[in-house]
C-alpha atoms as a PDB file:
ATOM      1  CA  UNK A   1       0.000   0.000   0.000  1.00  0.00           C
ATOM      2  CA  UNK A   2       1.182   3.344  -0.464  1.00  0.00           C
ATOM      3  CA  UNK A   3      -0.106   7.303   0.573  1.00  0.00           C
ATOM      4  CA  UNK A   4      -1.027  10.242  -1.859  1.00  0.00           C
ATOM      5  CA  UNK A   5      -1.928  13.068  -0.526  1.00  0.00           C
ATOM      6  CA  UNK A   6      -4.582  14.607  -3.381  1.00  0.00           C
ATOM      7  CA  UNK A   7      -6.277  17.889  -2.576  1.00  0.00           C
ATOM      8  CA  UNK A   8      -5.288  17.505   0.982  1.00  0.00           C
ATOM      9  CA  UNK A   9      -7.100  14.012   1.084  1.00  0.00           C
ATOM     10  CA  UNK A  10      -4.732  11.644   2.536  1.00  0.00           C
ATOM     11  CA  UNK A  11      -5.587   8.612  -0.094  1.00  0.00           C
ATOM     12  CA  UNK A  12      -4.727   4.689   0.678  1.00  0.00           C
ATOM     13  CA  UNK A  13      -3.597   3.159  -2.974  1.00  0.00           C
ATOM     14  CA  UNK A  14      -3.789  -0.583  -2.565  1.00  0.00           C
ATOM     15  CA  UNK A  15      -2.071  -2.921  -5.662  1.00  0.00           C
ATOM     16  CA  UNK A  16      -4.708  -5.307  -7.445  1.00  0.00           C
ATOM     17  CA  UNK A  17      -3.170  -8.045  -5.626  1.00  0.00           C
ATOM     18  CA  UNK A  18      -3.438  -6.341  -1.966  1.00  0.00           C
ATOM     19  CA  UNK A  19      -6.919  -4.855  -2.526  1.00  0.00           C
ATOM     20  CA  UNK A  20      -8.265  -8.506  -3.645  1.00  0.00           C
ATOM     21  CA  UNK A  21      -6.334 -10.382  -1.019  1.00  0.00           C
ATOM     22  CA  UNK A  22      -7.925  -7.495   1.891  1.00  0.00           C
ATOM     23  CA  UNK A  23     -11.402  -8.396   0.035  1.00  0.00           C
ATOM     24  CA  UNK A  24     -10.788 -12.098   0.147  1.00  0.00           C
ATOM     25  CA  UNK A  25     -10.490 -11.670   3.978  1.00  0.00           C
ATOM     26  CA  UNK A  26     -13.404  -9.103   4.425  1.00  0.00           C
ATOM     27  CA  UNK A  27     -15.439 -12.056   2.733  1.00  0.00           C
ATOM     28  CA  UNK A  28     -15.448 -13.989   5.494  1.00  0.00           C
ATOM     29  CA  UNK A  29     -16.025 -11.314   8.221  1.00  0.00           C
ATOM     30  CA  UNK A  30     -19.286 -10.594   9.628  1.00  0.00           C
ATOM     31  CA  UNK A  31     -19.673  -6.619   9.744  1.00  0.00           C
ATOM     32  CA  UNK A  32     -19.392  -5.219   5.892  1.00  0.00           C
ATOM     33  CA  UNK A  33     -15.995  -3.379   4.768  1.00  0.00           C
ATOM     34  CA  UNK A  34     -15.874  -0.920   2.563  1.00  0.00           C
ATOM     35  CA  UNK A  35     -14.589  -0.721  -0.821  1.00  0.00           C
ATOM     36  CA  UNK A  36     -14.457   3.062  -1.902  1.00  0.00           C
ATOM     37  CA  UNK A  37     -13.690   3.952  -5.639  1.00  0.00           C
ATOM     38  CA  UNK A  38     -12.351   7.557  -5.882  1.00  0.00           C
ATOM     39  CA  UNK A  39     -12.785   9.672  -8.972  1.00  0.00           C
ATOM     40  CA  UNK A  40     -12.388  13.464  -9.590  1.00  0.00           C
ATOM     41  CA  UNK A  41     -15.334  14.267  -8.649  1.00  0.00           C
ATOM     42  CA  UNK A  42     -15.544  12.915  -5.538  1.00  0.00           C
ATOM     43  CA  UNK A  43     -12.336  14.336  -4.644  1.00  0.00           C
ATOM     44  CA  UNK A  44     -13.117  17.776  -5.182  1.00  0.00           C
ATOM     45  CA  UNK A  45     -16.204  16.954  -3.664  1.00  0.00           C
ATOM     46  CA  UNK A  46     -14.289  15.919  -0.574  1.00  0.00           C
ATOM     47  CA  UNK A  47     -12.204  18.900  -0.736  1.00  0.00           C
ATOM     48  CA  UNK A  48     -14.853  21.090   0.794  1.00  0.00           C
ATOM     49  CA  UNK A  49     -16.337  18.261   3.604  1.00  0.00           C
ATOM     50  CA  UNK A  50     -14.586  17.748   6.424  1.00  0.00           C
ATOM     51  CA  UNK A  51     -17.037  14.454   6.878  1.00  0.00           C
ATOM     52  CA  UNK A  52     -16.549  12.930   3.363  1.00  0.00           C
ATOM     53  CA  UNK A  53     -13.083  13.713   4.111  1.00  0.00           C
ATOM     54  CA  UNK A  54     -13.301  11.735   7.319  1.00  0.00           C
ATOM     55  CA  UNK A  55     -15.190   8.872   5.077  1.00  0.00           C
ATOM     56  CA  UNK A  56     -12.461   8.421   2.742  1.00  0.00           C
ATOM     57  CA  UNK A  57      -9.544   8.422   4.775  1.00  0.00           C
ATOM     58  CA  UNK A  58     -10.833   6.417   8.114  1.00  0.00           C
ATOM     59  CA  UNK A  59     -14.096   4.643   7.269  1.00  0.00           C
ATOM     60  CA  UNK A  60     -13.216   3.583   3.788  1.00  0.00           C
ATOM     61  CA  UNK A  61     -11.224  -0.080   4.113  1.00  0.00           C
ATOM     62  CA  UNK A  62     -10.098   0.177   1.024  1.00  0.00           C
ATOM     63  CA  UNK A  63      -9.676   3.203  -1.786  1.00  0.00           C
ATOM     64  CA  UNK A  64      -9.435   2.350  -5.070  1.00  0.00           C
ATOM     65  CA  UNK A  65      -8.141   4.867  -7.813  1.00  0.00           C
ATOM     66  CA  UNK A  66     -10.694   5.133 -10.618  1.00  0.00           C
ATOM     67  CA  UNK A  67      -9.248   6.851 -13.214  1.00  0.00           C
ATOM     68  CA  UNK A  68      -4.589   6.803 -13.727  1.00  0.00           C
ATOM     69  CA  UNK A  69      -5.679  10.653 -14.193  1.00  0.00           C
ATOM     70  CA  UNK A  70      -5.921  11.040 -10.800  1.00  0.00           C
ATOM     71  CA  UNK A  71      -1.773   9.867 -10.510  1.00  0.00           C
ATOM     72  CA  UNK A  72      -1.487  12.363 -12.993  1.00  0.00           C
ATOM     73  CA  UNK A  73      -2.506  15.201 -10.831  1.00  0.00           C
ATOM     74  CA  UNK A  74      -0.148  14.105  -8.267  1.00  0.00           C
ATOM     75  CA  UNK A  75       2.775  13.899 -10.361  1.00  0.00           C
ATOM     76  CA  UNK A  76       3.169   9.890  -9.346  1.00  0.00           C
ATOM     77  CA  UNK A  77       5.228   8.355 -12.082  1.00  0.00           C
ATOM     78  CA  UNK A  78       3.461   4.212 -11.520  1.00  0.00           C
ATOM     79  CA  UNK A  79       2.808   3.420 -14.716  1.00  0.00           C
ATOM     80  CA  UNK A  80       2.222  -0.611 -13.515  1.00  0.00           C
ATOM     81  CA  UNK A  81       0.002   1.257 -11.359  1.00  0.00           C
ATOM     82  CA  UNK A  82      -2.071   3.323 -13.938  1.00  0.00           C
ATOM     83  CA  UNK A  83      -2.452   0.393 -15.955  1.00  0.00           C
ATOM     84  CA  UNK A  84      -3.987  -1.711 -13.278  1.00  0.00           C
ATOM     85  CA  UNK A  85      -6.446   1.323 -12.963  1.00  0.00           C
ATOM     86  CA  UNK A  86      -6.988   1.859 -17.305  1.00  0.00           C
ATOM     87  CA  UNK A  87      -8.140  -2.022 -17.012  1.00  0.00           C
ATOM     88  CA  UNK A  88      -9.759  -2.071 -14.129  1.00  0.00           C
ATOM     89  CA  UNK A  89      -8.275  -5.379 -13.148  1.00  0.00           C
ATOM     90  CA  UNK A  90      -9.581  -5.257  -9.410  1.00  0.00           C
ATOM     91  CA  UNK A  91     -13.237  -4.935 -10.481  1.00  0.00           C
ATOM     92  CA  UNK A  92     -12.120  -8.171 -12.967  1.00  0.00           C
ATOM     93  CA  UNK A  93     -10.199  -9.982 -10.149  1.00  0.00           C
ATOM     94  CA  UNK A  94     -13.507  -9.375  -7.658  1.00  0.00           C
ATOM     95  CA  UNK A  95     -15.711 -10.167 -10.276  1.00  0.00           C
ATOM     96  CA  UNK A  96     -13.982 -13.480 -11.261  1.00  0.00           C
ATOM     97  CA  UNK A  97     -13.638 -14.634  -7.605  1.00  0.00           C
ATOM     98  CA  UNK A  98     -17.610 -14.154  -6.759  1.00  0.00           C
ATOM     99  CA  UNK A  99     -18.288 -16.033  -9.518  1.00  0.00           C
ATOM    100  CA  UNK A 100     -16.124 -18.870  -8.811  1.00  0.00           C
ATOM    101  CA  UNK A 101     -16.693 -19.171  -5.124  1.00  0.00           C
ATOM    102  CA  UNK A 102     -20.518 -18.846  -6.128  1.00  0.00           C
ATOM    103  CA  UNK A 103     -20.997 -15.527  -3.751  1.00  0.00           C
ATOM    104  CA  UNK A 104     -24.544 -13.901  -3.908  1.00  0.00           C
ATOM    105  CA  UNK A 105     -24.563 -10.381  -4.579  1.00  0.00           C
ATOM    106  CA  UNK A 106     -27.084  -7.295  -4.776  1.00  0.00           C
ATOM    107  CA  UNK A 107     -27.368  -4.106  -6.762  1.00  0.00           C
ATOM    108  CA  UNK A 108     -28.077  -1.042  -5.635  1.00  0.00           C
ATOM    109  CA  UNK A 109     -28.650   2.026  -7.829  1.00  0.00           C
ATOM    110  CA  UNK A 110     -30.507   5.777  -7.490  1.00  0.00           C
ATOM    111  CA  UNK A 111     -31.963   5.398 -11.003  1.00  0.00           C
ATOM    112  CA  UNK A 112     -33.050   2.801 -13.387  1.00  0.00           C
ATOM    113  CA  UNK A 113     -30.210   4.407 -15.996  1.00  0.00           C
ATOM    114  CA  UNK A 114     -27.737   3.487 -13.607  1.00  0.00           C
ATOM    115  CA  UNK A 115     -29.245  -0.050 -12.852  1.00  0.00           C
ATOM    116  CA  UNK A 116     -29.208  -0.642 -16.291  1.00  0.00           C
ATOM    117  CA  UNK A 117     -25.325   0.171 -16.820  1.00  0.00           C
ATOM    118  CA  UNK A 118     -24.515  -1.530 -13.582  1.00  0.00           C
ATOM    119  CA  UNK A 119     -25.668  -4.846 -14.925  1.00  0.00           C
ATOM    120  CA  UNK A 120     -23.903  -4.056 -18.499  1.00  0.00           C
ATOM    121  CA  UNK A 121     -20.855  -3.850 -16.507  1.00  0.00           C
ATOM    122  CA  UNK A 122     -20.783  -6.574 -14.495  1.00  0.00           C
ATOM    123  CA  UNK A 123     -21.373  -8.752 -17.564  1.00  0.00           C
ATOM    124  CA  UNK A 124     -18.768  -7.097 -19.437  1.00  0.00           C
ATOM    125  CA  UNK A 125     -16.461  -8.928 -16.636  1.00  0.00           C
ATOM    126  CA  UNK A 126     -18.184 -12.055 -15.722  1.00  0.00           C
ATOM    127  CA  UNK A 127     -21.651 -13.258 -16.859  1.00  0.00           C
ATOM    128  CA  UNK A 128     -21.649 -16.411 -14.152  1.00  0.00           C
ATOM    129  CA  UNK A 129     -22.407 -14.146 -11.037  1.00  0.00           C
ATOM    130  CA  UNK A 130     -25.581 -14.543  -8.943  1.00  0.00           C
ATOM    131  CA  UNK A 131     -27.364 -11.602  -8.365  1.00  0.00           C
ATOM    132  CA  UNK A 132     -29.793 -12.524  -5.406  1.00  0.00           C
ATOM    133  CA  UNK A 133     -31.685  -8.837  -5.537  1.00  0.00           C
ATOM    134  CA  UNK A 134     -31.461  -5.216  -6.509  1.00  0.00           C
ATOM    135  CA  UNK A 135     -32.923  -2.154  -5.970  1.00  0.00           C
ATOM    136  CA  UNK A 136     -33.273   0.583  -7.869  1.00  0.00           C
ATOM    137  CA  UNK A 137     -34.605   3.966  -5.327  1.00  0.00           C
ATOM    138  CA  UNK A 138     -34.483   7.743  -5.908  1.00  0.00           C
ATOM    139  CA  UNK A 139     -34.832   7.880  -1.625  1.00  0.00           C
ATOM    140  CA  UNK A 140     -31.529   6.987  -0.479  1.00  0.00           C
ATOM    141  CA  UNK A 141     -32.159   8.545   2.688  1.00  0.00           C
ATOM    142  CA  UNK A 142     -34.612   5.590   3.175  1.00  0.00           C
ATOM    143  CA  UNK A 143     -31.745   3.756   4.902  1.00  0.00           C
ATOM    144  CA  UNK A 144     -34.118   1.123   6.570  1.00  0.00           C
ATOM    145  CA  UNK A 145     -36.412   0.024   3.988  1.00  0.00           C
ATOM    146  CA  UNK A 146     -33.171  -0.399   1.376  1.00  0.00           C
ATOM    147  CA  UNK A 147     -31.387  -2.224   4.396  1.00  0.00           C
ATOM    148  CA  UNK A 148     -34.281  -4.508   4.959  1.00  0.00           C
ATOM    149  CA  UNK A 149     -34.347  -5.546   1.199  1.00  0.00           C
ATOM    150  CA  UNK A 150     -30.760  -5.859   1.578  1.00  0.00           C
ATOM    151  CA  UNK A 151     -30.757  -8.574   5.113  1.00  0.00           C
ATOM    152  CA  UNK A 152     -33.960 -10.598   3.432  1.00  0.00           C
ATOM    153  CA  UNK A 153     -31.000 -11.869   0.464  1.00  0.00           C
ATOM    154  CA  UNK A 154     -27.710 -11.572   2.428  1.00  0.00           C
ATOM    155  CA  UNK A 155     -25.901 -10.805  -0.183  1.00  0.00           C
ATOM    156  CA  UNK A 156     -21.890 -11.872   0.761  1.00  0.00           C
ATOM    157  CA  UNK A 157     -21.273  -8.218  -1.673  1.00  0.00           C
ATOM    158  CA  UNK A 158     -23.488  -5.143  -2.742  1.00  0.00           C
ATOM    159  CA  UNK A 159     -22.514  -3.567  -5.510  1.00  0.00           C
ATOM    160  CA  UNK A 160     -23.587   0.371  -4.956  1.00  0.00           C
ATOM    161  CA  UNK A 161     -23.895   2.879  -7.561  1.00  0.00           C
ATOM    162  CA  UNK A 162     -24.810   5.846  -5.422  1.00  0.00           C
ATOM    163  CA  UNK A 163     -23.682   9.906  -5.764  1.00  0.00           C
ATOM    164  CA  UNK A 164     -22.000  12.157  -4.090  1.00  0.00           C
ATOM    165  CA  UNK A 165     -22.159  13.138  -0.376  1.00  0.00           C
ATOM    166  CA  UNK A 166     -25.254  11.463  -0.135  1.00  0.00           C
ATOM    167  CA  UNK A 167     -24.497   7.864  -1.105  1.00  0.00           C
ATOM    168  CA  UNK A 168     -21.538   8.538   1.206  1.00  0.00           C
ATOM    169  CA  UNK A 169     -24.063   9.143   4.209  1.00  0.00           C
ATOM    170  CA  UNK A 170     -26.261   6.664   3.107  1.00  0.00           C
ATOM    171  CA  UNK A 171     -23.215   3.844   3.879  1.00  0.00           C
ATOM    172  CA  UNK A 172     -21.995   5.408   6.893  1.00  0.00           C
ATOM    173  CA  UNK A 173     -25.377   4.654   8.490  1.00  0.00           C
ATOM    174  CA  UNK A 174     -26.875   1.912   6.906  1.00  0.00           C
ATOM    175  CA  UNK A 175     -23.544  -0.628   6.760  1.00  0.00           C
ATOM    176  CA  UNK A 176     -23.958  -0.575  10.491  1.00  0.00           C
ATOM    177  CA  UNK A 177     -27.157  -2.873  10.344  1.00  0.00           C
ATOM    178  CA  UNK A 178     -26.004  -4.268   6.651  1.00  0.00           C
ATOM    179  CA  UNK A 179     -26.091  -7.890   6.524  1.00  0.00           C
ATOM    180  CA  UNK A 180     -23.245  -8.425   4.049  1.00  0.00           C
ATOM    181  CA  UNK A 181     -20.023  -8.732   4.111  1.00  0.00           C
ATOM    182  CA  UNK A 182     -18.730  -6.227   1.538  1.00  0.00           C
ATOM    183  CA  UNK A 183     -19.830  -2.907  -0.197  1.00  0.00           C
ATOM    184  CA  UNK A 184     -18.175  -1.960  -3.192  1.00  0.00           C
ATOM    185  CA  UNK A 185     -19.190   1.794  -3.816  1.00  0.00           C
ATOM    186  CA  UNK A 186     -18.495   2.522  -7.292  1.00  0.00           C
ATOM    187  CA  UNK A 187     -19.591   5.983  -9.481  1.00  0.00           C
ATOM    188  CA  UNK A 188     -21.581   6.574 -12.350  1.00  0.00           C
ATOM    189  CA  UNK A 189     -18.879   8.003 -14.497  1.00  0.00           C
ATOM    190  CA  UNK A 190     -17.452   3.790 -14.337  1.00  0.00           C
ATOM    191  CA  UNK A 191     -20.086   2.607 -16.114  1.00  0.00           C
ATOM    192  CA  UNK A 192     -19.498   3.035 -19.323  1.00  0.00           C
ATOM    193  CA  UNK A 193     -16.577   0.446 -20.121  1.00  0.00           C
ATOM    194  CA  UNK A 194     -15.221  -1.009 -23.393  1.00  0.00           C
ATOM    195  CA  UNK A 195     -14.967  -4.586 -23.868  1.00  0.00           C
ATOM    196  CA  UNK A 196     -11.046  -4.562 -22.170  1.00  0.00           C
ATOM    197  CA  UNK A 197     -12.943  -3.288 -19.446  1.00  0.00           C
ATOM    198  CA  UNK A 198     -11.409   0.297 -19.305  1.00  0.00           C
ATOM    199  CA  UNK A 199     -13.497   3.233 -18.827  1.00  0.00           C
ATOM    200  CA  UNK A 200     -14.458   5.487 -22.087  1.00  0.00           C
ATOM    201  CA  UNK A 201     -12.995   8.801 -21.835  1.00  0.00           C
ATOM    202  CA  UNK A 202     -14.962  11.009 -24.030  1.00  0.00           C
ATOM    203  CA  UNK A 203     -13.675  14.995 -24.837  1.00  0.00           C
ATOM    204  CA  UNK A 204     -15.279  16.238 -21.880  1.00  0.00           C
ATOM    205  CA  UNK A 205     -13.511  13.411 -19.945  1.00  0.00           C
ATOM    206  CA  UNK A 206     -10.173  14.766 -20.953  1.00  0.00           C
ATOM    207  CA  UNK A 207     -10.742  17.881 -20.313  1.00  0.00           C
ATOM    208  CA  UNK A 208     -12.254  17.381 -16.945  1.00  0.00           C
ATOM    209  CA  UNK A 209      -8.425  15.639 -15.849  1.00  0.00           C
ATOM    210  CA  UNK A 210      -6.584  18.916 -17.046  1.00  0.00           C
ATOM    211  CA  UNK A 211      -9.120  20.948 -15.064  1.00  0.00           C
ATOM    212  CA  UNK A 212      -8.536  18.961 -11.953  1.00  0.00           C
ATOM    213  CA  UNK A 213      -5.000  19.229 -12.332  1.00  0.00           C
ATOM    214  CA  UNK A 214      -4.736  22.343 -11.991  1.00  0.00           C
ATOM    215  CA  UNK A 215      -6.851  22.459  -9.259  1.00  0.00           C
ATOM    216  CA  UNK A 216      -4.573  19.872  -7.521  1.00  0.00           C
ATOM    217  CA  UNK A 217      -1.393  21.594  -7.993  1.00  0.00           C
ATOM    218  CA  UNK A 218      -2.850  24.405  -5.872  1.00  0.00           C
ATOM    219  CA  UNK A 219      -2.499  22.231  -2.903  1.00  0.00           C
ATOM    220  CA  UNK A 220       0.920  21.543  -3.435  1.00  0.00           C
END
């Protein structure tokens, strides 16, 4: 594992290999862990929150870079690294060993757009998983009802597909009554992947990583 420190966000990088061997473990634990997938946007969203700060440095088990722009920004030179992250070949790896070890999961999005690309995705990777339930709310904030659906199917991992600050809060609260053993948390912008399983990075994409860069020198 090694530190960044992005924006003034103190940000644990795990390798493929250490993330899926810390997910391996968190499999068999009975309190869900965390699996936090950091983009731009949540960074700078984090910037300015002292509590999604506090989410993504303590709370979060494990970070996961989602886009090598990110390195970029913080002048890390890990280009092993930023090809792990192009492939996404910890999504793969976790995708692979639920479907091998036959591990239940559930999907939860905010809109049926999202649901939709979720399940695209996970059958770009791996079309042996079993999904034991999903749900698809607007109401996050609902934290009972979605954890209820949640227990009924123990899922062993939820896949989550929720924005901002508010997903955040949403997971704080509702992980603590969870029964599961993981959450992944992974953002909208992820969805749309080509058949190598890297993300597409469209114009405004691009120009979205030289924005942030700039805004992430500042704090250097």
């Amino acid at each position: 594992m090694k530190t960044y420190d992005i924006l003034g966000i103190s940000i644990k990088d795990h390798s493929v290999r250490e993330a899926l061997h810390l997910t391996r473990e968190y499999l068999s634990y009975n309190s869900p862990s965390v699996v936090y997938f950091l983009t731009k946007d949540e960074l700078l969203a984090a910037s300015d929150s002292e509590e999604y700060r506090t989410f993504i440095e303590e709370e979060a088990d494990v970070t996961m870079i989602a886009t090598s722009d990110i390195f970029k920004a913080a002048n890390v030179e890990e280009k092993g690294r930023a090809r792990e992250i192009d492939r996404n070949l910890y999504l793969k790896g976790l995708l692979r060993l639920l479907s091998r070890e036959r591990r239940r999961i559930y999907l939860l999005t905010q809109t049926a757009a999202h649901m939709s690309d979720l399940k695209n995705l996970l059958g770009t990777f791996e079309s042996a998983l079993q999904i034991a339930g999903a749900c698809e709310t607007a109401d996050i904030s609902a934290a009972e009802d979605v954890t209820n659906d949640i227990n009924t199917v123990t899922p062993y991992v939820v896949f989550a597909v929720l924005t901002g600050k508010e997903g955040v809060d949403f997971i704080s609260t509702a992980k603590k009554f969870m029964n599961a053993r993981v959450v992944v948390m992974l953002q909208p912008e992820m969805l749309k992947v080509r058949e190598d399983g890297s993300v597409k990075q469209g114009f405004m994409a691009r120009l979205s990583g030289r924005l942030f860069k700039r805004v992430a020198g500042r704090y250097r």
